[in-house]
Protein backbone atom coordinates (compact mmCIF):
# COMPACT_ATOMS: atom_id res chain seq x y z
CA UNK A 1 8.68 -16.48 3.09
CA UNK A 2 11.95 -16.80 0.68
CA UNK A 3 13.41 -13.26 -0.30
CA UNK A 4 14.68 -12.80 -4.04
CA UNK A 5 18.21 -12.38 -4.24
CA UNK A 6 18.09 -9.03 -4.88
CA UNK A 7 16.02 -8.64 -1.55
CA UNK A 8 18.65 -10.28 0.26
CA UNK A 9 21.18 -7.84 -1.30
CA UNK A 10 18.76 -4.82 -0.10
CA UNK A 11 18.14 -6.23 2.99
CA UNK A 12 22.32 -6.74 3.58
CA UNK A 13 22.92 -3.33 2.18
CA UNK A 14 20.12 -1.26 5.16
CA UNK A 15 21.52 -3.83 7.93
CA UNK A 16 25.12 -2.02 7.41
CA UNK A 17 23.96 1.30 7.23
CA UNK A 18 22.97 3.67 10.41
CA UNK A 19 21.58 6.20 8.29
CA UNK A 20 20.14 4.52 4.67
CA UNK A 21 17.39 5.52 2.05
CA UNK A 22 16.04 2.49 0.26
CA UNK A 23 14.16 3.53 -2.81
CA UNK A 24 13.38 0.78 -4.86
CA UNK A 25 10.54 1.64 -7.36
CA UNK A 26 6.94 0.37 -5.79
CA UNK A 27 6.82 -3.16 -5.90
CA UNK A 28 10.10 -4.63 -5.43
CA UNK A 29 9.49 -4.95 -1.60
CA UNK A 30 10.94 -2.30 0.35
CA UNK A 31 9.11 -3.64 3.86
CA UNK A 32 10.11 -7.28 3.38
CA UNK A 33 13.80 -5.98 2.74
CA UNK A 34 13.58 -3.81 5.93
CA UNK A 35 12.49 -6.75 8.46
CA UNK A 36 15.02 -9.19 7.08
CA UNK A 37 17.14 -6.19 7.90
CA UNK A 38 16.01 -5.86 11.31
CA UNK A 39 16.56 -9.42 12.09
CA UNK A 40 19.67 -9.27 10.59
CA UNK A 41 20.79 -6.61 13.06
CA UNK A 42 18.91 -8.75 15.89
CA UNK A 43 16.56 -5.78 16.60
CA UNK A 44 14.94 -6.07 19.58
CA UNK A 45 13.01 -2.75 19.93
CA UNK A 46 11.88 -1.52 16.16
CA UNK A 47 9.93 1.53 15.29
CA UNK A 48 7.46 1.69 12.20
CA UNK A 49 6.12 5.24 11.08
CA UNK A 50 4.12 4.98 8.52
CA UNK A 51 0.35 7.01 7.06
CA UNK A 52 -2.44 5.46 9.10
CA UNK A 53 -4.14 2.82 6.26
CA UNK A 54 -0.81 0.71 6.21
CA UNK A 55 -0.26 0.08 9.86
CA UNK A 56 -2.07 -3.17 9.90
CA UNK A 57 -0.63 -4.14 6.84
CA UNK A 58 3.43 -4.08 8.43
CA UNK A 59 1.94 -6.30 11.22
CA UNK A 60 0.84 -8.56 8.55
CA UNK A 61 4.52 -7.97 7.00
CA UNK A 62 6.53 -8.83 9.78
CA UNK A 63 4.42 -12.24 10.39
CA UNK A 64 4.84 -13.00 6.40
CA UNK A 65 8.87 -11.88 6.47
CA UNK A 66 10.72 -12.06 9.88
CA UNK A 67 12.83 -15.13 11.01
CA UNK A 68 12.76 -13.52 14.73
CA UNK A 69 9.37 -14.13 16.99
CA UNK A 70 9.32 -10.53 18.24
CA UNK A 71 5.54 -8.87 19.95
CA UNK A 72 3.95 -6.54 17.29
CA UNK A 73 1.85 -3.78 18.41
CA UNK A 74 -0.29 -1.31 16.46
CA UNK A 75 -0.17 2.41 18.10
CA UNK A 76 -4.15 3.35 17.59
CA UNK A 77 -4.40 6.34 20.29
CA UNK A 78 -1.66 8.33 22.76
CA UNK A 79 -3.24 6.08 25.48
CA UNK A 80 -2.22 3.06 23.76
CA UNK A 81 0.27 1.11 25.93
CA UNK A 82 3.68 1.28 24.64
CA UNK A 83 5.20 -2.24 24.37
CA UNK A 84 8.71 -2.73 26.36
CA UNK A 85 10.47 -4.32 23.42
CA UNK A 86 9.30 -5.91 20.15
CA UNK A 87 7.75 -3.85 17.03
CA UNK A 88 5.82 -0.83 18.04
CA UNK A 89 3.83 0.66 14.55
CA UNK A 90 2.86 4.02 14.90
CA UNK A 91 0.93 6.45 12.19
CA UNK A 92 2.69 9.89 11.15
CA UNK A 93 -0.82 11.66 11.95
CA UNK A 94 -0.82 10.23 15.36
CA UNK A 95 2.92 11.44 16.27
CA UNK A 96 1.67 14.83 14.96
CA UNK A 97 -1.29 14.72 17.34
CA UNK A 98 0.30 13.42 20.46
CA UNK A 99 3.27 15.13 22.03
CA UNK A 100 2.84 12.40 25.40
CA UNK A 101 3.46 10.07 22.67
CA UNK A 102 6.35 11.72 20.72
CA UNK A 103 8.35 12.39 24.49
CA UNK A 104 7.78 8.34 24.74
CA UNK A 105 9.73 7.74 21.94
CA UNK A 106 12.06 10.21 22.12
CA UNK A 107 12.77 8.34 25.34
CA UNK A 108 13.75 5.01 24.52
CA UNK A 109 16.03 3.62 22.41
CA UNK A 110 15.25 2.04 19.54
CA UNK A 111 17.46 -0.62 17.50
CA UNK A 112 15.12 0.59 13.89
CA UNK A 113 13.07 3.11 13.04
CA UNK A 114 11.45 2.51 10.10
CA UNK A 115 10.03 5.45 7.93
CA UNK A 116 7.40 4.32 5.26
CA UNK A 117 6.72 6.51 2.52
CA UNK A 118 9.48 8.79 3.71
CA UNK A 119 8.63 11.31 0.92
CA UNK A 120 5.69 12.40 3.59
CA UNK A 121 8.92 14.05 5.69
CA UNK A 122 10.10 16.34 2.12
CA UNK A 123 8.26 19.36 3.54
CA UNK A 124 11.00 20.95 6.26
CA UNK A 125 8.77 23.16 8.03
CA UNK A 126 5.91 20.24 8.77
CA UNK A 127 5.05 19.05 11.96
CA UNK A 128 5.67 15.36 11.12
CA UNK A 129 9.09 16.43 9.82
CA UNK A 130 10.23 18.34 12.68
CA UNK A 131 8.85 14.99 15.22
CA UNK A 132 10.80 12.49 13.08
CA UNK A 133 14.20 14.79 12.23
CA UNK A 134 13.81 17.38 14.88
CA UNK A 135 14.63 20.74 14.43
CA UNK A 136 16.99 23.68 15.83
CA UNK A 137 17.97 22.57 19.01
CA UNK A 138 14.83 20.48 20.04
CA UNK A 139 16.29 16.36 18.63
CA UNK A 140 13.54 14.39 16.96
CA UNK A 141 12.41 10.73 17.26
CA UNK A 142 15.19 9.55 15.11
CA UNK A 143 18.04 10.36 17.04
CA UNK A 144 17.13 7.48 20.10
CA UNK A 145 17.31 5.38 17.16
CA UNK A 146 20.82 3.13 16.46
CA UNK A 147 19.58 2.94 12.61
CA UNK A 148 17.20 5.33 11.10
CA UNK A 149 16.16 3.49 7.32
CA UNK A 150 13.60 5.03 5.12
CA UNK A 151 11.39 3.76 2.31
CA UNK A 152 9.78 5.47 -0.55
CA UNK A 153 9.87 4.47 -4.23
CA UNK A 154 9.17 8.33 -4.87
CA UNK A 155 11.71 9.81 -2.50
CA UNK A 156 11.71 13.21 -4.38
CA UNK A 157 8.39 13.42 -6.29
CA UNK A 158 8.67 17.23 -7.84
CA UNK A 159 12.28 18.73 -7.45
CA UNK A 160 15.74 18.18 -5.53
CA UNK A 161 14.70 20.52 -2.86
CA UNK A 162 12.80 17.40 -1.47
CA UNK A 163 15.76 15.59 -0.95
CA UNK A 164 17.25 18.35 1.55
CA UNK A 165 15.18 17.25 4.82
CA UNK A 166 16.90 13.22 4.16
CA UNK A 167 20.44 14.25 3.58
CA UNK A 168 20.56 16.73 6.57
CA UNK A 169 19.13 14.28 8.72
CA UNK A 170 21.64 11.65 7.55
CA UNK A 171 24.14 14.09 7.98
CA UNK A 172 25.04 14.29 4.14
CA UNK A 173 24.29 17.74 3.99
CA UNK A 174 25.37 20.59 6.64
CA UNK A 175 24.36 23.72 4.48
CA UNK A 176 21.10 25.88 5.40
CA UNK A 177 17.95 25.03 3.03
CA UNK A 178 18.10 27.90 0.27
CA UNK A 179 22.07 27.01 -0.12
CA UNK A 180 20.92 23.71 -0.59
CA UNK A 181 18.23 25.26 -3.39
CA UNK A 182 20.62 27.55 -4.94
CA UNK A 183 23.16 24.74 -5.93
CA UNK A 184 20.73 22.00 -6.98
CA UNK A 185 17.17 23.98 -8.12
CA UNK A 186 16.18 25.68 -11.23
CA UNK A 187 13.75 28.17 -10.87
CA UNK A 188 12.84 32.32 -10.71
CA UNK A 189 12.04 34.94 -8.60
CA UNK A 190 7.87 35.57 -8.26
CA UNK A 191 5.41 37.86 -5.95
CA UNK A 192 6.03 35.02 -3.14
CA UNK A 193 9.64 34.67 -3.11
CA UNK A 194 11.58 32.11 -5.12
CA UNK A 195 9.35 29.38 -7.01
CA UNK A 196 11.50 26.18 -7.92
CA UNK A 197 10.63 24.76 -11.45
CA UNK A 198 13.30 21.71 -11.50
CA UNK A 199 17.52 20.75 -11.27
CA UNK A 200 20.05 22.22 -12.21
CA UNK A 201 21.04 20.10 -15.02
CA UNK A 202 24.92 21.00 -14.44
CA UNK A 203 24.64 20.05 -10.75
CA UNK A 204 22.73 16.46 -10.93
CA UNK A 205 26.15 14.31 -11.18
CA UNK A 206 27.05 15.82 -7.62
CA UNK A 207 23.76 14.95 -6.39
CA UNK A 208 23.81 11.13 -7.38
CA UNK A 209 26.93 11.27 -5.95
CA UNK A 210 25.77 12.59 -2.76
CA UNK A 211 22.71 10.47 -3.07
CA UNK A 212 25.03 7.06 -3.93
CA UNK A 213 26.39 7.38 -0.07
CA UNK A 214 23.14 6.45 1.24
CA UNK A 215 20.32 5.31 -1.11
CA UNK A 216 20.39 2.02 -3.26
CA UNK A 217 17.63 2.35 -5.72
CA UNK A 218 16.50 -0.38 -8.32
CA UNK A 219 13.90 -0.51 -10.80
CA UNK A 220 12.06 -3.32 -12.03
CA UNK A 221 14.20 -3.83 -15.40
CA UNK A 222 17.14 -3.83 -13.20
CA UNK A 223 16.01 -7.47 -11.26
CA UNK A 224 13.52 -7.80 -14.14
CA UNK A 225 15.43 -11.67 -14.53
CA UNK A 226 14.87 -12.48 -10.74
CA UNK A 227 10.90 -11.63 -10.85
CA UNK A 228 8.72 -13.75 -12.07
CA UNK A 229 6.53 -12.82 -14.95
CA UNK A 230 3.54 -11.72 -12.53
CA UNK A 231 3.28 -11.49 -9.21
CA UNK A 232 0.50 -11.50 -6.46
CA UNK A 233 0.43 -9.85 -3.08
CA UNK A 234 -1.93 -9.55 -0.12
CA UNK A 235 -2.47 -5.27 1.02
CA UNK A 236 -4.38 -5.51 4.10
CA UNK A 237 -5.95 -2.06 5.22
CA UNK A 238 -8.11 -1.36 7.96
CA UNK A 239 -12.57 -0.95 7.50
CA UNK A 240 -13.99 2.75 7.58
CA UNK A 241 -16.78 3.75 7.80
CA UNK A 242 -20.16 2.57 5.39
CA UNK A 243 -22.65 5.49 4.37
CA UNK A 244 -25.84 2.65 4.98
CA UNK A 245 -27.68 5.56 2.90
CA UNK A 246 -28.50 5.07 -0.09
CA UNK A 247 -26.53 1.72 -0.74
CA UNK A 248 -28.30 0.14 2.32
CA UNK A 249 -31.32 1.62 2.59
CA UNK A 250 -33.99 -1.29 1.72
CA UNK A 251 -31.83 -3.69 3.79
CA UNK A 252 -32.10 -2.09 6.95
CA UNK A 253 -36.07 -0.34 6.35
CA UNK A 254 -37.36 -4.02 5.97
CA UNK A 255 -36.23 -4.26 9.80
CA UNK A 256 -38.24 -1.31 10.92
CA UNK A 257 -36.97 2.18 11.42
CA UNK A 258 -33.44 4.01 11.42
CA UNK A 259 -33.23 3.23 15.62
CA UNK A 260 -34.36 -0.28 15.21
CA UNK A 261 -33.67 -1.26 11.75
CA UNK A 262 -30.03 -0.08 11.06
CA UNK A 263 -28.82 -2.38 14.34
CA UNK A 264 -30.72 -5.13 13.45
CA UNK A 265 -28.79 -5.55 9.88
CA UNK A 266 -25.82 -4.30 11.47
CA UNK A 267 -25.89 -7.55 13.75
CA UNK A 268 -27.09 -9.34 11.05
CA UNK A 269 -23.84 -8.79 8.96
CA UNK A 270 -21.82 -9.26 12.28
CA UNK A 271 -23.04 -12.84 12.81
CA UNK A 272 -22.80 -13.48 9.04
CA UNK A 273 -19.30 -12.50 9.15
CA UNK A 274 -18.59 -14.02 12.56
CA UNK A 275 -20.08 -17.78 11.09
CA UNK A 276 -18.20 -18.16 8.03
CA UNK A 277 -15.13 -17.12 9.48
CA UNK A 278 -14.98 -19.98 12.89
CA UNK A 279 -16.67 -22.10 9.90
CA UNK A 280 -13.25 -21.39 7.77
CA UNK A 281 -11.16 -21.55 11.15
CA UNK A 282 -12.88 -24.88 11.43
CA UNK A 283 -11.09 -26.19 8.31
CA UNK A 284 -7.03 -26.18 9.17
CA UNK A 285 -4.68 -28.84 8.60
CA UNK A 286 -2.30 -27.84 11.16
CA UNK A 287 -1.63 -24.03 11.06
CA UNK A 288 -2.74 -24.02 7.26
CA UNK A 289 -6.27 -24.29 5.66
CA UNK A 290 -7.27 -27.15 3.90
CA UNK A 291 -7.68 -25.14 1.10
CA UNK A 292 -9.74 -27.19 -1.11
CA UNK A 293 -11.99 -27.68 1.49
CA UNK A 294 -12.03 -23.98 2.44
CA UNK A 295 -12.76 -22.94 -1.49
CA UNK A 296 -15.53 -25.31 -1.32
CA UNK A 297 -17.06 -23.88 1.64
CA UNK A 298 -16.27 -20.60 -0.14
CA UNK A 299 -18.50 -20.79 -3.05
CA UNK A 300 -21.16 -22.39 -1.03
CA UNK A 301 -21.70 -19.50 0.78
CA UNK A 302 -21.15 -17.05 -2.26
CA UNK A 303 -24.88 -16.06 -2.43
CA UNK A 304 -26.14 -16.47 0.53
CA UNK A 305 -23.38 -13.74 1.76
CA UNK A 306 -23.52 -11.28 -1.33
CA UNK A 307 -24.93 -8.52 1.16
CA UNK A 308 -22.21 -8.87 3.76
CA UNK A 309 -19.82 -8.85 0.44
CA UNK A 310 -20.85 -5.88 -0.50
CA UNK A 311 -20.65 -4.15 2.61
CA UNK A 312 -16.87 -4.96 3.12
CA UNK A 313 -16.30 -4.17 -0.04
CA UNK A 314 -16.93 -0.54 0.68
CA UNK A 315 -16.24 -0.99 4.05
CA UNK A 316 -12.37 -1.11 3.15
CA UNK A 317 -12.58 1.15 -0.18
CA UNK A 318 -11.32 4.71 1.27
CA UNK A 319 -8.22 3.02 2.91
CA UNK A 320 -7.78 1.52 -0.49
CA UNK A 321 -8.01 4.76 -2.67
CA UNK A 322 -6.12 6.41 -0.06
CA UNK A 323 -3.19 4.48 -0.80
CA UNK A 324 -3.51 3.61 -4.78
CA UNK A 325 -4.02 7.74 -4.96
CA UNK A 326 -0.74 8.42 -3.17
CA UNK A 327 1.06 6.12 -5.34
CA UNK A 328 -0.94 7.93 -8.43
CA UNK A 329 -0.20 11.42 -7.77
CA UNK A 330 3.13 10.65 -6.61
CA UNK A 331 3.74 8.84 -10.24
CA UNK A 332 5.12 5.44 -8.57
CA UNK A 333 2.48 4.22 -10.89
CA UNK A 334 2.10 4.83 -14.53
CA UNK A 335 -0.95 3.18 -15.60
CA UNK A 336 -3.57 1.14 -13.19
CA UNK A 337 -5.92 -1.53 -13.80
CA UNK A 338 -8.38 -2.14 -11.00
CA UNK A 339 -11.11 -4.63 -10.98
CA UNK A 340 -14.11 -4.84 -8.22
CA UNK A 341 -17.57 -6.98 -8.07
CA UNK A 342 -19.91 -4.56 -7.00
CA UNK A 343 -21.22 -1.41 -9.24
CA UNK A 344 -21.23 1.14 -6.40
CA UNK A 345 -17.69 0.23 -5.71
CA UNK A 346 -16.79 0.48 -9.26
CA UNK A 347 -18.65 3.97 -8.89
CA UNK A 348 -17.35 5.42 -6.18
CA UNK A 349 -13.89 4.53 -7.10
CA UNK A 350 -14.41 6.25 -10.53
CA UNK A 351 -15.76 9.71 -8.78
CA UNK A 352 -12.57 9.54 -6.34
CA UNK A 353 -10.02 8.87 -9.30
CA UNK A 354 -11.76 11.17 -12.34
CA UNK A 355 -8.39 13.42 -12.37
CA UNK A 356 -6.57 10.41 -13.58
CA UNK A 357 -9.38 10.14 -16.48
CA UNK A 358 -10.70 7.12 -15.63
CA UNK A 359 -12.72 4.60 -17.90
CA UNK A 360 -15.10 2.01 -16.82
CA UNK A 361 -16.49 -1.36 -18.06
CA UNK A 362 -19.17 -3.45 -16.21
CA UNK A 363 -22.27 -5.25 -16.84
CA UNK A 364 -24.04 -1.82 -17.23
CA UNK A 365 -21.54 -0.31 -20.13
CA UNK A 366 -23.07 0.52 -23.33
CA UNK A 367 -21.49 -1.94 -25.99
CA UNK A 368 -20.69 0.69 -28.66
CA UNK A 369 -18.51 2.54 -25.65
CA UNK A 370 -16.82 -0.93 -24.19
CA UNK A 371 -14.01 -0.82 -26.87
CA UNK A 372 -13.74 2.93 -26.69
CA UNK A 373 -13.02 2.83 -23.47
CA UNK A 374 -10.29 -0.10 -23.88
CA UNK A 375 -8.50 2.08 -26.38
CA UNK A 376 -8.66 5.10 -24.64
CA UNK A 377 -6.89 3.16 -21.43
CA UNK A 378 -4.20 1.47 -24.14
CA UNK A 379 -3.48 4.63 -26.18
CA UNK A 380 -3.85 7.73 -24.44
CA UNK A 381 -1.13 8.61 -21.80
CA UNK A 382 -3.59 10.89 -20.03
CA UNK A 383 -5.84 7.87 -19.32
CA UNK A 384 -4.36 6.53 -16.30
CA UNK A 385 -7.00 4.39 -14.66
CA UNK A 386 -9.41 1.39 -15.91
CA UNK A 387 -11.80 0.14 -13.77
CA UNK A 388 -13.39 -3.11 -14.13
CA UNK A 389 -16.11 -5.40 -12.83
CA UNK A 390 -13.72 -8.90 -12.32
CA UNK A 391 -16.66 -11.05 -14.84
CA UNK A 392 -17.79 -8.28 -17.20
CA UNK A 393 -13.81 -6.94 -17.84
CA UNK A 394 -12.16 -9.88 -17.06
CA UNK A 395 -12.17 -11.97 -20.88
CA UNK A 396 -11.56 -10.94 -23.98
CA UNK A 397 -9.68 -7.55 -23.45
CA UNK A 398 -6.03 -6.34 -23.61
CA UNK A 399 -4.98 -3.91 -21.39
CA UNK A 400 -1.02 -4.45 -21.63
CA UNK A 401 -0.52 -0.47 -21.04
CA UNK A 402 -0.38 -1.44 -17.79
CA UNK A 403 1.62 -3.58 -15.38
CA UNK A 404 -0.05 -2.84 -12.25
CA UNK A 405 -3.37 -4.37 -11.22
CA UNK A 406 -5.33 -4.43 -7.78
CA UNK A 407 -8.15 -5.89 -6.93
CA UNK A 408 -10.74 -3.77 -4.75
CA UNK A 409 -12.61 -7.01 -4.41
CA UNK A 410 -12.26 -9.92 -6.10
CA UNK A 411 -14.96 -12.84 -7.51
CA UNK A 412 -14.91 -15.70 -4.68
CA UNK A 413 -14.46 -18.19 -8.09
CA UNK A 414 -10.50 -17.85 -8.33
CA UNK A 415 -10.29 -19.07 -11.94
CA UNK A 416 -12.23 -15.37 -12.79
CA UNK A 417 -10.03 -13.49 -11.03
CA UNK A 418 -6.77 -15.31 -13.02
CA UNK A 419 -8.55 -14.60 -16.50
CA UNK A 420 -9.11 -10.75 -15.22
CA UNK A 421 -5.13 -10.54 -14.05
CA UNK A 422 -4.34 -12.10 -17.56
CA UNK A 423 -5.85 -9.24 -19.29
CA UNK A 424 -2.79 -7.11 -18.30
CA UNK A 425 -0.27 -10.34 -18.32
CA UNK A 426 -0.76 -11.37 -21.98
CA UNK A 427 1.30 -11.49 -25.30
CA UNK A 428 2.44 -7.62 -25.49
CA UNK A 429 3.31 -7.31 -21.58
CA UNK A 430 6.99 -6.54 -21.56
CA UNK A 431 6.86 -5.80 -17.85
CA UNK A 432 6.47 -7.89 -14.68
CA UNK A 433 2.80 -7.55 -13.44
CA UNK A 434 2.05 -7.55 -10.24
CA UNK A 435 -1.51 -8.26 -8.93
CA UNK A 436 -2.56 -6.76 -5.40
CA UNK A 437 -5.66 -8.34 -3.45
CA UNK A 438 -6.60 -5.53 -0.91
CA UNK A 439 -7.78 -7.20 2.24
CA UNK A 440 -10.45 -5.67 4.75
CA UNK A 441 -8.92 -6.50 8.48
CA UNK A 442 -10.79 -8.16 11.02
CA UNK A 443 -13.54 -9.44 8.77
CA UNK A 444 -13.71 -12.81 6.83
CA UNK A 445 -12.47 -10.85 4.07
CA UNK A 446 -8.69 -12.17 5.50
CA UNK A 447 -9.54 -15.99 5.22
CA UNK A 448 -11.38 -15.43 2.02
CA UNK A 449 -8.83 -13.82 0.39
CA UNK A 450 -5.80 -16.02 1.61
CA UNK A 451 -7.60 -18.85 -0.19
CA UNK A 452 -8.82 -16.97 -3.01
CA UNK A 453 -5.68 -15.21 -4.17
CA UNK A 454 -3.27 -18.16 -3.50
CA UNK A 455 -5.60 -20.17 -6.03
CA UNK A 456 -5.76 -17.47 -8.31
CA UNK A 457 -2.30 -17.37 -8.71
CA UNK A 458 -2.00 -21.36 -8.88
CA UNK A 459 -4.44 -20.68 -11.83
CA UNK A 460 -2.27 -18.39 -13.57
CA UNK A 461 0.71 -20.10 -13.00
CA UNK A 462 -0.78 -23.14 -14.96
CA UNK A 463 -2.54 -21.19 -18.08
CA UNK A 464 0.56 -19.23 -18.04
C-alpha cells in the first residue's frame, strides 16, 4: 500500500533516530510510518507493545504496509512461544503480568521496539513504565532494543510532567522528577503534596526545544493538501464476550434449555459464520475477491444471516469502545460520529459513552427530538458523540461538527454506508474526514467488510 509523502518523510525521519517520539495527531498513520521504518532499517527482530484490543490490528498493519516478508506473531499468554526473529506483538497488560515474559525480552535483542499509545508509559511509578524504561538500577525492555520509537497523537494529555518518563528514557533529560516539575509545571502546594495545574508559560520555548530533538509532530492542516478529502480505514479488534441474556434469550429457549439450548445456537452461528466465509473464500480471482461477485453473494445472504450479524456486532463492541474512549478522554478526538445497524448496539454504546453527552437517532427516535438532537451534536461543544443507525441517520442530516466517523457496524448495501459517511463529508466540512470500519477478527465480519468498505468508498469517491 503507497505511503503519502508526508508518511515517507515520517517514516525517513524514525528510521534515523535510535531514540524518536512520533506524534502525529490520530489519523495521519503513525503504524504505517513505523513499519516502512522498520523495513527501512531492515529489521529483522521487531517488538510491538501496545493495549490488548489493537494487537491484531498491527498484524493486519504490517501485512497492509511492509515491503519485507517477515513472521508476525501475536503474544496472547506468558506460555506463548516466542518467535526467533520476525515481529513479536505483545500487550502492555501482559508484560505487567508476566515477569518469565519480560526476562525474555529483556534477553534478546531487538532491531525495534515499537510503543503504541506511548502516553500509557506517562505515569513513572507504574508497573508498565518501569518494564518498558526500567528503573534505578534494574534496565527495562527498551534497552536490548537498537531503536526504541514511540507513538501517541496525545503524548502529554494533562501537563508537561507527562513528558518526563520519554525524555529520561531518551536520554534528553538527566534531572530527578520534581526538578523536572519545578522548571516546567504550574501548580500549588495541597494536603497531599504538590498538585500540578499546567506549564509554566515562561518555560514552554525550552521545552519545544527539548521536545524538537526527538519528536516530529504534524497535524492534519499541516499535510491537509496531501490527504484526500475523506478517507477510509479498516480497525480490526479482537471478539469478547456476548451477554446471550437478554439480547439472545428467545433464540437459544426455542432450542430447549440453558445446557442444551445456548450450544445449540452457539453452533448454529458457528456454521453460519463458517459457510459464508469458505463461500466468500470460494470467490477469488487470484489473491483478490471478485468483488462484484462477493457483494452479490453479500446481499443474498443479508437476511438470512441478520442473527449471526447481530451477534458480531456486539461480539466486537467493548474492544471498540475501549479504543474510541481512549482516544475521547485523551481529546485526540474532538467530536465523533458513529453509526451501527442494530438498536442494542446503538444502546449499549450510548450507556458506555453518556459522559461525552451523547445523542441518538434511529428508527425508534421520536420525530419532534430527531432535529434536537442534530443541533445539539452541531452546536454544543459539550456534545461530543452522535450515534446513528447507518439507514435511519444516514440521509438528510448535517453533522459537519465533526470529522471523525466509525462505523460499529455497517449496512451490508455499501451505497448506505457512503450516504451515512457523507453526512459528515458535505458542503461545510473544512476538515479531512476519515471513516473507520471496525472489523471483528476471525469471523466473516473480515471478508464482509473488505468488500463492503472498499465499495463504500468507490461510492463516495464518485458522488463526491
Amino acid at each position: 500500500m503507497n505511503l503519502f509523502p508526508y508518511q515517507v518523510d515520517g517514516a525517513r525521519w524514525l528510521s534515523s533516530q535510535p531514540q524518536a517520539l512520533l506524534g502525529d495527531v490520530m489519523g495521519l498513520g503513525k503504524s504505517a510510518q513505523a513499519i516502512a521504518a522498520c523495513d527501512l532499517v531492515n529489521a529483522a527482530d521487531i517488538l510491538v507493545v501496545c493495549p490488548a484490543n489493537l494487537r491484531i490490528n498491527w498484524s493486519r498493519e504490517f501485512e497492509r504496509f511492509s515491503t519485507v516478508n517477515r513472521p508476525v506473531t501475536i503474544i496472547t499468554n506468558s506460555k506463548t512461544q516466542l518467535p526467533p526473529s520476525g515481529v513479536s506483538i505483545v500487550s502492555y497488560d501482559l508484560l505487567v503480568s508476566s515477569e518469565a515474559l519480560r526476562a525474555a525480552y529483556r534477553g534478546r535483542k531487538h532491531d525495534v521496539l515499537i510503543l503504541d499509545e506511548a502516553h500509557y508509559l506517562k505515569e513513572r511509578t507504574a508497573k508498565r513504565t518501569k518494564a518498558i524504561y526500567g528503573h534505578g538500577k534494574n534496565p527495562g525492555i527498551m534497552h536490548s532494543a537498537t531503536h526504541t520509537w514511540r507513538l501517541s497523537g496525545t503524548p502529554m494529555p494533562n501537563n508537561p510532567s507527562e513528558l518526563y518518563t520519554h525524555l529520561k528514557s531518551m536520554g534528553q533529560e538527566a534531572r530527578n522528577y520534581w526538578d523536572f516539575v519545578a522548571e516546567y509545571c504550574d501548580g500549588f502546594e495541597s494536603n497531599f503534596g504538590f498538585k500540578i495545574t499546567g506549564a509554566k508559560q515562561a518555560a514552554i520555548p525550552k521545552l519545544r526545544s527539548v521536545l524538537g530533538r526527538v519528536m516530529l509532530r504534524r497535524r492534519k492542516e499541516d499535510v491537509a493538501l496531501q490527504l484526500p478529502k475523506i478517507t477510509f480505514q479498516e480497525v480490526t479488534v479482537p471478539k469478547g464476550h456476548v451477554d446471550l441474556d437478554p439480547w439472545f434469550y428467545e433464540n437459544w429457549r426455542l432450542l430447549g434449555e440453558a445446557d442444551v439450548g445456548i450450544p445449540l445456537f452457539l453452533e448454529q452461528l458457528a456454521k453460519q459464520d463458517q459457510t459464508l466465509r469458505a463461500s466468500l473464500l470460494a470467490i477469488r480471482d487470484g489473491h483478490h475477491f471478485n468483488s462484484g461477485d462477493a457483494l452479490r453473494l453479500i446481499e443474498s445472504y443479508s437476511k438470512s444471516t441478520s442473527t449471526l450479524r447481530r451477534w458480531i456486532g456486539l461480539a466486537k463492541l467493548n474492544a471498540c469502545l475501549d479504543i474510541i474512549e481512549e482516544e475521547l478522554a485523551t481529546g485526540a478526538i474532538d467530536k465523533l460520529v458513529i453509526f451501527a445497524m442494530h438498536q442494542q448496539v446503538i444502546e449499549l454504546t450510548r450507556v458506555r459513552l453518556r459522559k461525552y453527552n451523547c445523542v441518538t437517532l434511529f428508527g425508534g427516535t421520536p420525530v419532534g427530538k430527531r432535529q434536537s438532537n442534530i443541533d445539539r451534536f452541531q452546536n454544543d461543544p459539550k456534545t461530543r458523540v452522535f450515534i446513528g443507525q447507518v439507514v435511519a441517520a444516514g440521509v438528510g442530516i448535517t453533522l459537519t461538527s465533526a470529522a471523525e466517523v466509525c462505523f460499529l457496524e455497517s449496512s451490508w448495501v455499501p451505497a448506505d454506508n457512503a450516504q451515512a459517511a457523507m453526512r459528515v463529508h458535505r458542503v461545510g466540512q473544512k476538515r479531512p474526514v476519515r471513516c473507520r470500519f471496525f472489523v471483528c477478527a476471525d469471523t466473516v465480519d473480515e471478508q464482509v467488510m473488505r468488500v463492503v468498505a472498499q465499495k463504500s468508498r468507490d461510492i463516495t469517491k464518485i458522488l463526491d
